[in-house]
Protein backbone atom coordinates (compact mmCIF):
# COMPACT_ATOMS: atom_id res chain seq x y z
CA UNK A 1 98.86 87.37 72.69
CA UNK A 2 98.09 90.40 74.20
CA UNK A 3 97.95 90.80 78.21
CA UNK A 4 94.21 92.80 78.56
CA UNK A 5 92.86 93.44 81.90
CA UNK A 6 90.46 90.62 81.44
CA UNK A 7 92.74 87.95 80.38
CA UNK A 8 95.24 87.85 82.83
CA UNK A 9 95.07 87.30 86.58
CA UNK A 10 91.52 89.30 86.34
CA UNK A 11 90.27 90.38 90.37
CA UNK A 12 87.54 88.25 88.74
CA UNK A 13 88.62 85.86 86.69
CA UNK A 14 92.18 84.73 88.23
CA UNK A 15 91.87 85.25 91.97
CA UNK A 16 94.01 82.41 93.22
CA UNK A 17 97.17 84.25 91.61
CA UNK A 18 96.42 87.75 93.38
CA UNK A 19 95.15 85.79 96.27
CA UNK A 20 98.58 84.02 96.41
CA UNK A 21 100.46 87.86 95.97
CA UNK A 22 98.40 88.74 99.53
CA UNK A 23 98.63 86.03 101.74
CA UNK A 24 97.86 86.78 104.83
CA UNK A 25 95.42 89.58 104.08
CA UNK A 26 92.24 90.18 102.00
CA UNK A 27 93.19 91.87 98.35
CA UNK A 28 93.02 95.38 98.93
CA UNK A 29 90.17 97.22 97.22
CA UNK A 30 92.84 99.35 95.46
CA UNK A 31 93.76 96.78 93.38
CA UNK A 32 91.26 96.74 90.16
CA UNK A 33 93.38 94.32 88.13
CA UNK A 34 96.27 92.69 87.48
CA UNK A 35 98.39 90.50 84.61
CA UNK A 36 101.94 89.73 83.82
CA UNK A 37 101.98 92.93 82.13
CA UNK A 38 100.10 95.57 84.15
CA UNK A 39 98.59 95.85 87.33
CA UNK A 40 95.76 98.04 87.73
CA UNK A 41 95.64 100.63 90.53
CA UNK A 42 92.80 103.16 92.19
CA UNK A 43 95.18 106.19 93.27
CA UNK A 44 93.47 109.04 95.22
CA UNK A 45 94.85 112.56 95.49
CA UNK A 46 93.17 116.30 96.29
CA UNK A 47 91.95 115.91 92.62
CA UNK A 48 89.72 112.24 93.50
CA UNK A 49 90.08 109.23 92.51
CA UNK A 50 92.00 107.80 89.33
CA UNK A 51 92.61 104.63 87.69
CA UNK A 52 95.87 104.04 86.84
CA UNK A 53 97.30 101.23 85.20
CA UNK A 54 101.25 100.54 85.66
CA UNK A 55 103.09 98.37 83.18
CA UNK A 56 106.39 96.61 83.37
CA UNK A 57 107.43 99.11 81.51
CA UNK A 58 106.33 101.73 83.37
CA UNK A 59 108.14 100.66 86.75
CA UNK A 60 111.97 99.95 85.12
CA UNK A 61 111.60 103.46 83.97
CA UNK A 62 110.94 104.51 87.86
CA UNK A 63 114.14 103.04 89.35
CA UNK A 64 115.58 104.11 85.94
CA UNK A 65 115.05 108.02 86.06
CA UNK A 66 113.20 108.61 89.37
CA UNK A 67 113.77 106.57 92.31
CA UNK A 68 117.17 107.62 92.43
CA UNK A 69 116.42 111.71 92.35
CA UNK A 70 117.05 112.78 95.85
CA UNK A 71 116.65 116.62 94.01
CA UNK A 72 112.93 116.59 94.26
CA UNK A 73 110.47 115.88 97.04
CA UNK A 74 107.91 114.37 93.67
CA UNK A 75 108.03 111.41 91.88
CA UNK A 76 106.42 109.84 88.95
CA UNK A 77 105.39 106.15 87.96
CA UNK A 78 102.96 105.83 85.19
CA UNK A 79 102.51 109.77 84.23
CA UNK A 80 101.17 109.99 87.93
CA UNK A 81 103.12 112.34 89.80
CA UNK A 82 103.11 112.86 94.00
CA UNK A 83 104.85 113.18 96.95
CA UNK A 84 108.07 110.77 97.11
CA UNK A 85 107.14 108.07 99.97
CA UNK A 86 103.72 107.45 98.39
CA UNK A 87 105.00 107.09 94.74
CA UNK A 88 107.93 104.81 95.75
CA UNK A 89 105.73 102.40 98.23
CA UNK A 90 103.43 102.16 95.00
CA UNK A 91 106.43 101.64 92.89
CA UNK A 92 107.60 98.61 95.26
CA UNK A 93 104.42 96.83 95.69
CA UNK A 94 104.13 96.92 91.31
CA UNK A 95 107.64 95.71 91.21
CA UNK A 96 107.07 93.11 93.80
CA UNK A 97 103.92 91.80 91.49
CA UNK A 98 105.81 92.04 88.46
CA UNK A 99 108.72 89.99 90.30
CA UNK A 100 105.95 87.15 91.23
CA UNK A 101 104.16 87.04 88.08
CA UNK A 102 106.59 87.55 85.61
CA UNK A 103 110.46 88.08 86.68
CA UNK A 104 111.80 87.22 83.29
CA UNK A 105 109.74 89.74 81.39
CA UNK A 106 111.04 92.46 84.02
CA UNK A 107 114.55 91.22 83.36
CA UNK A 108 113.95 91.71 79.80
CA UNK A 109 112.98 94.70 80.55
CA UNK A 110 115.39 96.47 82.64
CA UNK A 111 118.19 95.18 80.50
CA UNK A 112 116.39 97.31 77.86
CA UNK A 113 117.32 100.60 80.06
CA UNK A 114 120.39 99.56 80.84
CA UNK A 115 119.97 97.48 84.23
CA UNK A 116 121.81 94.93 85.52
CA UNK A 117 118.61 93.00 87.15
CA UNK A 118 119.70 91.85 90.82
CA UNK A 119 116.61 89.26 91.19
């Protein structure tokens, strides 16, 4: 089964599961979508605004290859590259989601790269 935008835990149709992710605050409007596999994510930079959709995937290869890389002041999740402390609080909140929504499919994952999952 595939994990489309509008299948799972859509801003539309599955609110109670993002709702339950944000407590104690209103879902921020930066967050477009969001499923087991991807979460969907308005990024702004000097160039506008972008949609940019991070996958499980996408987030083991960040504290794979880039979290780590105290060489460089830029960082990239996703093919988007920025400043450090942006990229890595984006990289958190995604890996928090993924831990919520689907921690065995990140385990899976990360023992793909070569990580020894600590969650």
């Amino acid at each position: 089964m595939s994990d489309t935008p509008t299948k799972q835990y859509s801003r539309i149709n599955y609110p109670d599961k993002l709702a339950e992710f944000y407590p104690q605050e209103e879902l921020p409007e930066y967050i477009l979508d969001a499923g087991k596999s991807f979460i969907k994510i308005r990024v702004s930079d000097w160039q506008g605004d972008q949609d940019l959709i991070v996958t499980v995937e996408d987030v083991i290869e960040y504290y794979r290859y880039e979290a780590g890389n105290i060489t460089s002041g830029c960082r990239i999740i996703a093919g988007y590259a920025g400043d450090w402390r942006p990229i890595d609080i984006l990289s958190k909140e995604c890996l928090e989601w993924f831990k919520f929504v689907n921690i065995e499919g990140l385990r899976q994952e990360g023992r793909k790269y070569g990580l020894i999952p600590k969650f």
